[in-house]
C-alpha atoms as a PDB file:
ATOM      1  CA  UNK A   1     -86.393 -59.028 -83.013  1.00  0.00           C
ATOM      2  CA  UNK A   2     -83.350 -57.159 -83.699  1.00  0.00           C
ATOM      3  CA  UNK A   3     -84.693 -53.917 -83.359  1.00  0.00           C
ATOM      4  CA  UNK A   4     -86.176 -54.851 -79.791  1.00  0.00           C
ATOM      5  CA  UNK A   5     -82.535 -56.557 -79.229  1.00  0.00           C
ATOM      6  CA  UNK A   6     -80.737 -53.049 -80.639  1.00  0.00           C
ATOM      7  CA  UNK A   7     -83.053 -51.249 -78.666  1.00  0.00           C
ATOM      8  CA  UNK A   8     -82.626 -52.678 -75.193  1.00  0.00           C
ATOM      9  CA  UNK A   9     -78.786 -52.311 -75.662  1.00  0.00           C
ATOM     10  CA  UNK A  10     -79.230 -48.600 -76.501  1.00  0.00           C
ATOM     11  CA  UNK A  11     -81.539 -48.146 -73.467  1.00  0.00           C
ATOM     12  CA  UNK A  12     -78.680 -50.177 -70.899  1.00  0.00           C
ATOM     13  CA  UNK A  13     -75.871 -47.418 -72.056  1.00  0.00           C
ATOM     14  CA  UNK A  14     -77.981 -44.957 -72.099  1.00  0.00           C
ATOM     15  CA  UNK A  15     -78.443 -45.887 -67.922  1.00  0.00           C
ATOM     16  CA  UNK A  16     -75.125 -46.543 -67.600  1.00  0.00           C
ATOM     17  CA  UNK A  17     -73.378 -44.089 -68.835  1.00  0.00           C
ATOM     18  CA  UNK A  18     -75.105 -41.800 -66.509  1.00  0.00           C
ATOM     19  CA  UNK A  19     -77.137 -39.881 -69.193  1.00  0.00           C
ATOM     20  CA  UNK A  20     -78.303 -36.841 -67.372  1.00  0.00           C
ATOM     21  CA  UNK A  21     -81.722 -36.533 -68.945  1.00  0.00           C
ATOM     22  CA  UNK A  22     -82.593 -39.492 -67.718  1.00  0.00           C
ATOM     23  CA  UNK A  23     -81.919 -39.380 -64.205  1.00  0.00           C
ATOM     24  CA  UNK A  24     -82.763 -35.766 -63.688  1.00  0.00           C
ATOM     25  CA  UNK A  25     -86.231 -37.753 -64.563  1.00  0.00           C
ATOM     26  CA  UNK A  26     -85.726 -40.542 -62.526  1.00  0.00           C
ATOM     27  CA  UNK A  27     -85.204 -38.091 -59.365  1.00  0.00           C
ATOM     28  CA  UNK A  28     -88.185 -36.158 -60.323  1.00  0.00           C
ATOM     29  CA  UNK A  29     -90.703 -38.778 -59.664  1.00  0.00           C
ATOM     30  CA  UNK A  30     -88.519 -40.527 -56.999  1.00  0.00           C
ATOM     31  CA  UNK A  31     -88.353 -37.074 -55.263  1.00  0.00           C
ATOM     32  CA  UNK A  32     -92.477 -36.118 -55.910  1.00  0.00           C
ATOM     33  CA  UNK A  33     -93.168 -39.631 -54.617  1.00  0.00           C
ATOM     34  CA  UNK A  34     -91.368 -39.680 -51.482  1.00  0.00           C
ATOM     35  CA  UNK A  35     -92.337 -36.261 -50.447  1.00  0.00           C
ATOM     36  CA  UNK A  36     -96.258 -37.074 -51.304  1.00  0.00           C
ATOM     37  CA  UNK A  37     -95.706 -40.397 -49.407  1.00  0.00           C
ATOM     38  CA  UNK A  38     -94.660 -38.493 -46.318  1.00  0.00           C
ATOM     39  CA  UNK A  39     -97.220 -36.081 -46.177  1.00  0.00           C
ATOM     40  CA  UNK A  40    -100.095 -38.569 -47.271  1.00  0.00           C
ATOM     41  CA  UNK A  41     -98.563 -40.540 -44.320  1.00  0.00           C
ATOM     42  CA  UNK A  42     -98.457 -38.268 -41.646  1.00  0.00           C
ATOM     43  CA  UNK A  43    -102.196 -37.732 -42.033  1.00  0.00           C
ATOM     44  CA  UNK A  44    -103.246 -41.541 -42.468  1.00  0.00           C
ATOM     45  CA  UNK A  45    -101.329 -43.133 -39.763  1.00  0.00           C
ATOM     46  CA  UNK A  46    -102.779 -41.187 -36.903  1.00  0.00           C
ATOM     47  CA  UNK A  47    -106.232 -41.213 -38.740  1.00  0.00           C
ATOM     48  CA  UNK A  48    -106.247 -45.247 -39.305  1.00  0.00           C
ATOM     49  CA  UNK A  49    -105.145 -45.686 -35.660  1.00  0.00           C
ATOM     50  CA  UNK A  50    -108.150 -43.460 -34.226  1.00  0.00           C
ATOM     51  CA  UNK A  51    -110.679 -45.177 -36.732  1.00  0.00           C
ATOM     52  CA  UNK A  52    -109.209 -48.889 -35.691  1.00  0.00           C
ATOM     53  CA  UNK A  53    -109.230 -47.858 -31.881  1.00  0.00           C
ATOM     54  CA  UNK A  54    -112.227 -46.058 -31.257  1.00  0.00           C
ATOM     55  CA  UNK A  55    -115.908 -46.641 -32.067  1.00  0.00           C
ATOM     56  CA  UNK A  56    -117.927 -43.881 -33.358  1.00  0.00           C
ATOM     57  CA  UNK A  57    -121.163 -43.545 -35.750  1.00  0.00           C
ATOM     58  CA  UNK A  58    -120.377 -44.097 -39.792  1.00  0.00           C
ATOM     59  CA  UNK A  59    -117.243 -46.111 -38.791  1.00  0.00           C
ATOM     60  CA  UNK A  60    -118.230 -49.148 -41.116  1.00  0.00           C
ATOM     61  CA  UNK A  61    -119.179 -46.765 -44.111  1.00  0.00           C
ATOM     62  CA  UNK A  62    -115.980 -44.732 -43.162  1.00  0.00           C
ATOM     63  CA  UNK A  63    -113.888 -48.331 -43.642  1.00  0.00           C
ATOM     64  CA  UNK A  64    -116.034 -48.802 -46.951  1.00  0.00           C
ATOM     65  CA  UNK A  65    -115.598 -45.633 -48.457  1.00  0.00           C
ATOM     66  CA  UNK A  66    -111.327 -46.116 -47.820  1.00  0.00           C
ATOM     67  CA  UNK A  67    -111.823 -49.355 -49.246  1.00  0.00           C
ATOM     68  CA  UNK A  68    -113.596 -48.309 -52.495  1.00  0.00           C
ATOM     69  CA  UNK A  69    -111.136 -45.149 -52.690  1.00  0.00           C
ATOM     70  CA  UNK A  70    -108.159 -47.257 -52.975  1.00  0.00           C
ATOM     71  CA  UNK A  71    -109.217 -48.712 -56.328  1.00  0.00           C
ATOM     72  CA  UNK A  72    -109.996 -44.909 -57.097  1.00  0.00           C
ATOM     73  CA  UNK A  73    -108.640 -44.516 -60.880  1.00  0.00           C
ATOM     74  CA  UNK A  74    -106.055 -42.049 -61.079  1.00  0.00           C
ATOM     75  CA  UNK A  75    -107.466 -40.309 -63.905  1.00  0.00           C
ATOM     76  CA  UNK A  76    -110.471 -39.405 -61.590  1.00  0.00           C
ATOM     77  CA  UNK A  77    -108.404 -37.581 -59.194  1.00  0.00           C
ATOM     78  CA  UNK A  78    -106.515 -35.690 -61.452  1.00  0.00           C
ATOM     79  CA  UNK A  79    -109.511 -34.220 -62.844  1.00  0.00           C
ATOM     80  CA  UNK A  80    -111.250 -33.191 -60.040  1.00  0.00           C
ATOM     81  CA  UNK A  81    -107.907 -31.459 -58.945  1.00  0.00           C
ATOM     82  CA  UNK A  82    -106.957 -29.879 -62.096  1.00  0.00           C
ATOM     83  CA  UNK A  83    -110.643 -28.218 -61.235  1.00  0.00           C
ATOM     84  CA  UNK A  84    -109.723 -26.688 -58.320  1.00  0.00           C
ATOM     85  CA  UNK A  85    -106.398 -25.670 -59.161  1.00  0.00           C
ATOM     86  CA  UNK A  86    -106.930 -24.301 -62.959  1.00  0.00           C
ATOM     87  CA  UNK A  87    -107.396 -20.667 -62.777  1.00  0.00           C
ATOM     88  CA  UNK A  88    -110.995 -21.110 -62.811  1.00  0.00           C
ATOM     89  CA  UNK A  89    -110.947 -22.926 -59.559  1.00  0.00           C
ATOM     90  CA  UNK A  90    -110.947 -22.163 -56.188  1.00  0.00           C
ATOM     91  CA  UNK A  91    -107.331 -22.572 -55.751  1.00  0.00           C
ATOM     92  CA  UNK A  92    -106.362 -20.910 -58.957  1.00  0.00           C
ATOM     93  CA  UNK A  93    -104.824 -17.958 -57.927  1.00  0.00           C
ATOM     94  CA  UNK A  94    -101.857 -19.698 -55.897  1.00  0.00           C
ATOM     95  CA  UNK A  95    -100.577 -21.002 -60.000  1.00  0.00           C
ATOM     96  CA  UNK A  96    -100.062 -24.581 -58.417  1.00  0.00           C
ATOM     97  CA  UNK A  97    -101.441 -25.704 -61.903  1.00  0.00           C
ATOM     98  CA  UNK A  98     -98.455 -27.753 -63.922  1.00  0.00           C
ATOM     99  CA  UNK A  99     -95.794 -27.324 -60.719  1.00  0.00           C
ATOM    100  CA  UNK A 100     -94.414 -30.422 -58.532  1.00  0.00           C
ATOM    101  CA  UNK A 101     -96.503 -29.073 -55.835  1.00  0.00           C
ATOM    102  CA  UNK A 102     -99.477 -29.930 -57.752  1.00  0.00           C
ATOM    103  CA  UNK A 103     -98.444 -33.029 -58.361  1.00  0.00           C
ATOM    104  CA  UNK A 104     -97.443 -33.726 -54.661  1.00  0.00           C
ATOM    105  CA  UNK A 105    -101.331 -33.013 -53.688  1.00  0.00           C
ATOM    106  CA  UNK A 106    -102.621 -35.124 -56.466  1.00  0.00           C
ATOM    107  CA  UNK A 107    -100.701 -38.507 -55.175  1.00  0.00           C
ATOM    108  CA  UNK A 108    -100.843 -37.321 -51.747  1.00  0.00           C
ATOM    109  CA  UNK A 109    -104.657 -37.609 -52.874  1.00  0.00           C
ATOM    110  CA  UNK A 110    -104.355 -40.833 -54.669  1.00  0.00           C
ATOM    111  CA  UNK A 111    -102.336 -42.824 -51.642  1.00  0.00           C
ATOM    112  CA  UNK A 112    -104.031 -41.193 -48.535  1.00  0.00           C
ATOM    113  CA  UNK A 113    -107.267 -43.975 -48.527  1.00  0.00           C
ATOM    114  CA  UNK A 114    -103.982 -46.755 -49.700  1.00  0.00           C
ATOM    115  CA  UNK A 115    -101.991 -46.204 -46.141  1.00  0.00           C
ATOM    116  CA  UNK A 116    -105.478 -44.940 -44.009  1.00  0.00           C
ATOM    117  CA  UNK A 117    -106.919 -47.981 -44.782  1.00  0.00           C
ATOM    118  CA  UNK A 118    -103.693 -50.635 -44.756  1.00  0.00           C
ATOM    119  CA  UNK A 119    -103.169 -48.259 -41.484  1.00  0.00           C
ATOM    120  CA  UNK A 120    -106.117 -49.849 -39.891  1.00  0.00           C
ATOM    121  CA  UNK A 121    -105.989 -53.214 -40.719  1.00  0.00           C
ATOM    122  CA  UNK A 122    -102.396 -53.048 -38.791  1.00  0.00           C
ATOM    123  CA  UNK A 123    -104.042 -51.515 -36.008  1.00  0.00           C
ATOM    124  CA  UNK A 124    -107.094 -54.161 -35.909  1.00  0.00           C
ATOM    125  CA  UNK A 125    -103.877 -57.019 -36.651  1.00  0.00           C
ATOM    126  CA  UNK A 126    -102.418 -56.223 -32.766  1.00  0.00           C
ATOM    127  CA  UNK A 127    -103.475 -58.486 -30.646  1.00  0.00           C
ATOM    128  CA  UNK A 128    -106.634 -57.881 -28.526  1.00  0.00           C
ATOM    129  CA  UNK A 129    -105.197 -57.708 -25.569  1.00  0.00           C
ATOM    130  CA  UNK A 130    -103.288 -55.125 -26.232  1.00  0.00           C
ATOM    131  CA  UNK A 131    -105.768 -52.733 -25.522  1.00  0.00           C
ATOM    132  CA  UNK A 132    -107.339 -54.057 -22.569  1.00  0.00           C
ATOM    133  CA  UNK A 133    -104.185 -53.947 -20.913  1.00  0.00           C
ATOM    134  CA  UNK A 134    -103.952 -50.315 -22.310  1.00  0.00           C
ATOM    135  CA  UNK A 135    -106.623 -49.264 -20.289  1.00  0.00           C
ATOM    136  CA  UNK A 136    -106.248 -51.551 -17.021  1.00  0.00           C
ATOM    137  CA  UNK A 137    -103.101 -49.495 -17.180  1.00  0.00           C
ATOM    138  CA  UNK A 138    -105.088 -46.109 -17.594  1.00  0.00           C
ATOM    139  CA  UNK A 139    -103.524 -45.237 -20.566  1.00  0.00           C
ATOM    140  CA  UNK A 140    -104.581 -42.131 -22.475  1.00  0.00           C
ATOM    141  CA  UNK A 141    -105.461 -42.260 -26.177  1.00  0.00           C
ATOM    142  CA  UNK A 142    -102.491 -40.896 -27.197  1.00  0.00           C
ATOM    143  CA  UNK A 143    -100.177 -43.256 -24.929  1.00  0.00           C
ATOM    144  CA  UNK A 144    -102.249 -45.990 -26.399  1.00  0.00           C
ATOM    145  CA  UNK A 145    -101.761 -44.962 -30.107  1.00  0.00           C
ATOM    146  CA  UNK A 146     -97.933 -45.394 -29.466  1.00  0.00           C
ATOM    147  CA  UNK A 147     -97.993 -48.642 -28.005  1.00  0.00           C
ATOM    148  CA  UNK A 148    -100.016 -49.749 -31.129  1.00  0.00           C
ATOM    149  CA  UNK A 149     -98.135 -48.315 -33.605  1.00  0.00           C
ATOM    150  CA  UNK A 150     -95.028 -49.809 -31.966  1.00  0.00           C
ATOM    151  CA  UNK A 151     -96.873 -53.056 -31.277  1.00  0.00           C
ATOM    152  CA  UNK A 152     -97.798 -52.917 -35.838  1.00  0.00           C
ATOM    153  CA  UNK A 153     -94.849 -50.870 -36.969  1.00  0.00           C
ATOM    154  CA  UNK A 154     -93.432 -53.376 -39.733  1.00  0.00           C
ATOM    155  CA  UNK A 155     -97.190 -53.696 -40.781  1.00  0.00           C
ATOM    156  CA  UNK A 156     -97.595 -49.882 -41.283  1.00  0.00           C
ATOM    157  CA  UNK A 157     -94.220 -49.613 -43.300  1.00  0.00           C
ATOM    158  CA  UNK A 158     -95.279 -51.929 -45.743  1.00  0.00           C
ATOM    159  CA  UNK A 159     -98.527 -49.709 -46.120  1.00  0.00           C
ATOM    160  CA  UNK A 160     -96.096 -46.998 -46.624  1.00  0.00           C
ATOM    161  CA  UNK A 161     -93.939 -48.759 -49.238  1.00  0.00           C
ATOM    162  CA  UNK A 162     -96.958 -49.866 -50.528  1.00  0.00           C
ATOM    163  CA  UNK A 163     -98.448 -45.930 -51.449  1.00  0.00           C
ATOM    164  CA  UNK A 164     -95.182 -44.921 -52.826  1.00  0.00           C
ATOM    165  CA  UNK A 165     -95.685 -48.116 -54.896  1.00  0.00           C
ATOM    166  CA  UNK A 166     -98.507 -46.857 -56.307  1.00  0.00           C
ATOM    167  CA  UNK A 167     -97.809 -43.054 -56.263  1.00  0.00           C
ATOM    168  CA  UNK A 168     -94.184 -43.904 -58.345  1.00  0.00           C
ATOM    169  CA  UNK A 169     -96.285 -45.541 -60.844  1.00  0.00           C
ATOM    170  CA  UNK A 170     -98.890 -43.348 -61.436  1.00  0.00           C
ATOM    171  CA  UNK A 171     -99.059 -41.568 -64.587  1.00  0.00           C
ATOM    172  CA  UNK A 172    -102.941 -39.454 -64.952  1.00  0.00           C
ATOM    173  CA  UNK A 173    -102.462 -37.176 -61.973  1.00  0.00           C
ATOM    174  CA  UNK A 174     -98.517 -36.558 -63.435  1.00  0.00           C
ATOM    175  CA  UNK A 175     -99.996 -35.609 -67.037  1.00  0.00           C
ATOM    176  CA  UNK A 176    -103.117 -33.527 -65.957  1.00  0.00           C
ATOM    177  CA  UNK A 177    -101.654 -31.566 -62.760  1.00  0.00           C
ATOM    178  CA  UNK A 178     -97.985 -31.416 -63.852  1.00  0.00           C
ATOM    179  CA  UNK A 179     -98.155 -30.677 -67.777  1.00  0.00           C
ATOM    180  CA  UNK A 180     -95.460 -33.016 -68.213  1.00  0.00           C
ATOM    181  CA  UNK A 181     -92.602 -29.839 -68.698  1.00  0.00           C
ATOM    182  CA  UNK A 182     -89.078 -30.890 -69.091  1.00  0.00           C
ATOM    183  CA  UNK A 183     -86.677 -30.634 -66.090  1.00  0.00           C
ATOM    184  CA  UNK A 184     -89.704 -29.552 -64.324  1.00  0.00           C
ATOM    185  CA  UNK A 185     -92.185 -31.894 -63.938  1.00  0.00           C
ATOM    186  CA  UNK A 186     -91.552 -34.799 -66.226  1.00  0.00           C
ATOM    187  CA  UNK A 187     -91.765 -38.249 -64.593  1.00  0.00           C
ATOM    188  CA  UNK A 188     -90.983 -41.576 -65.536  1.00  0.00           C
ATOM    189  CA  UNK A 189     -94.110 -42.456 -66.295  1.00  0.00           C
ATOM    190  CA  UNK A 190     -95.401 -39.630 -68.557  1.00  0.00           C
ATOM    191  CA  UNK A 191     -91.907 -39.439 -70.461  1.00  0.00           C
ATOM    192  CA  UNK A 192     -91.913 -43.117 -71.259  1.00  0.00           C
ATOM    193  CA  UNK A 193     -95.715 -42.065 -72.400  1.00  0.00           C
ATOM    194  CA  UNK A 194     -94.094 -39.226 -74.660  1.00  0.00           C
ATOM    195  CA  UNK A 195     -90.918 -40.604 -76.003  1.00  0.00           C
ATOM    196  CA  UNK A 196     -92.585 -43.727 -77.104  1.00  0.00           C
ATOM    197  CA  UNK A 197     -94.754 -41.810 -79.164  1.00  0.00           C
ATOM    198  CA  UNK A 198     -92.253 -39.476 -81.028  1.00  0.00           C
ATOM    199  CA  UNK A 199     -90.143 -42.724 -81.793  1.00  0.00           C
ATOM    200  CA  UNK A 200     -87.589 -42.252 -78.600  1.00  0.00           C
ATOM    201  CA  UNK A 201     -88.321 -45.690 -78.107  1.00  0.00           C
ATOM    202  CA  UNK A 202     -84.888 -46.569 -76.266  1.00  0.00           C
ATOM    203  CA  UNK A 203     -85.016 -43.644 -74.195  1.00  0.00           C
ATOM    204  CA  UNK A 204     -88.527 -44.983 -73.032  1.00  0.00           C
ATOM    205  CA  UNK A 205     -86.746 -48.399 -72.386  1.00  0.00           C
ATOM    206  CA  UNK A 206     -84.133 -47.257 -70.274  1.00  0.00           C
ATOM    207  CA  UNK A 207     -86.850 -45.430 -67.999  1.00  0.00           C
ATOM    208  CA  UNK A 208     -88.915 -48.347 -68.263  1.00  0.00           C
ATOM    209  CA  UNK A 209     -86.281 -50.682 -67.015  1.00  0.00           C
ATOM    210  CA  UNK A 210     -85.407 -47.635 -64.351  1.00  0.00           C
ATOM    211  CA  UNK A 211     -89.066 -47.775 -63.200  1.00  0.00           C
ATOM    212  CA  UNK A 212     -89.232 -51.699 -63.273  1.00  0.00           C
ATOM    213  CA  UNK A 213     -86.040 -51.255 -60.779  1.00  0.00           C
ATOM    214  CA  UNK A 214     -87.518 -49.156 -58.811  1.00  0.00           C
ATOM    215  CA  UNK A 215     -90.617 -51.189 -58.106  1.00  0.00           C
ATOM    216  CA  UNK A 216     -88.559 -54.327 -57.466  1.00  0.00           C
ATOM    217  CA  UNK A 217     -86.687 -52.393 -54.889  1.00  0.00           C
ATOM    218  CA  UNK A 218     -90.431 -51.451 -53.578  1.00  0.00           C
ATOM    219  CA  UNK A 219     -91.873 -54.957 -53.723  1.00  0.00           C
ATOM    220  CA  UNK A 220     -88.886 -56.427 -52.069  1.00  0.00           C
ATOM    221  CA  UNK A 221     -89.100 -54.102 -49.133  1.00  0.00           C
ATOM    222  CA  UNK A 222     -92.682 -55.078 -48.894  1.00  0.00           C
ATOM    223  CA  UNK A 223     -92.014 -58.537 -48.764  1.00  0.00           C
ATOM    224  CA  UNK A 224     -89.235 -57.990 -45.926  1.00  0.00           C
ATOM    225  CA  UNK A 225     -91.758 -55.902 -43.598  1.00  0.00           C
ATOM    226  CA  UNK A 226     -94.309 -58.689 -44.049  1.00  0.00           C
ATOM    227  CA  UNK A 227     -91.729 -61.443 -43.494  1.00  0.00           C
ATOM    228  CA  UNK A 228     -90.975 -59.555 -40.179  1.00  0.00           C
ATOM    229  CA  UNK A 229     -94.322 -59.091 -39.490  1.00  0.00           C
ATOM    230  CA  UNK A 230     -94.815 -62.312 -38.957  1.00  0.00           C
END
């Protein structure tokens, strides 16, 4: 007990007294996250209003196959893009292999069925006459898009907070595409993975209490989007 005691006062000077090493990994992952979260976004917003708003063939195996790919283990992803971007892949001669651009793609990856999917339960939330009105107005697609997404916007930023919630957290695609390299491309969660096991255990805490932070900042912006959503 007075190890873990020692050890979690260690870990709350090491945070704030500003060590470097630990925040220059505490911006790494914030910074991969958000950047992965945008791009992942500005794919599966459009896509989940088209799916939610128009009707085509394979829509209900479409909405399946987002559904199942959410719960996709992260693990899984990572190796099927460490495949295609070793050197014996198809994408091995860019070098994207253990970079934070690798590492973008890989959550990018992970969080694009998260926010597609959360993107068109919003849509399908609006009410129904919504889009009757739309199109007794004559409305184009694109005009109509807009009015939903303003119509659902607190309900697709919670799906956003939501996939950096689970991008932040992440830790396979971070090992496997980013190599885990110092300074580089060392997150929260694969240093608290490596520290803990060379004994660094209260540099470990103070990330894990960093990270812990983090997604109580996350969840509580969730929780205010829904509240509004309402």
């Amino acid at each position: 007990m007075e190890y873990l005691v020692e050890s979690i006062v260690s870990a709350i000077k090491l945070i704030f007294g500003l060590n470097s090493e630990v925040f220059v990994v505490v911006w790494t992952s914030i910074r991969i996250s958000v950047i992965a979260v945008v791009l992942a976004s500005l794919f599966s917003i459009p896509m989940g209003l088209v799916v939610a708003l128009q009707s085509f063939p394979g829509k209900r195996l479409l909405i399946q196959v987002l559904n199942t790919l959410v719960a996709l283990p992260t693990v899984v992803v990572g190796l099927l893009l460490y495949g295609i971007l070793s050197r014996q892949g198809p994408m091995g001669d860019f070098g994207l292999l253990y970079t934070p651009t690798a590492m973008v793609i890989g959550q990018s990856v992970l969080i694009i069925p998260v926010i597609w999917s959360l993107a068109i339960s919003a849509a399908n939330s609006a009410d129904p006459r919504l889009s009757d009105t739309c199109k007794a107005l004559g409305a184009n697609f694109t005009q109509q898009g807009l009015l939903f997404l303003n119509e659902v916007r607190f309900a697709i930023m919670a799906a956003v907070v939501m996939g950096f919630g689970r991008a932040i957290g992440e830790v396979g695609i971070a090992m496997m595409l980013g190599g885990n390299i110092e300074g580089f491309t060392r997150t929260m969660t694969t240093a608290i993975a490596l520290e803990t096991s060379k004994g660094e255990f209260e540099f470990a805490l103070a990330l894990g209490m960093l990270l812990l932070l983090v997604a109580f900042v996350v969840n509580g912006l969730l929780q205010r989007f829904q509240y509004l959503n309402k």
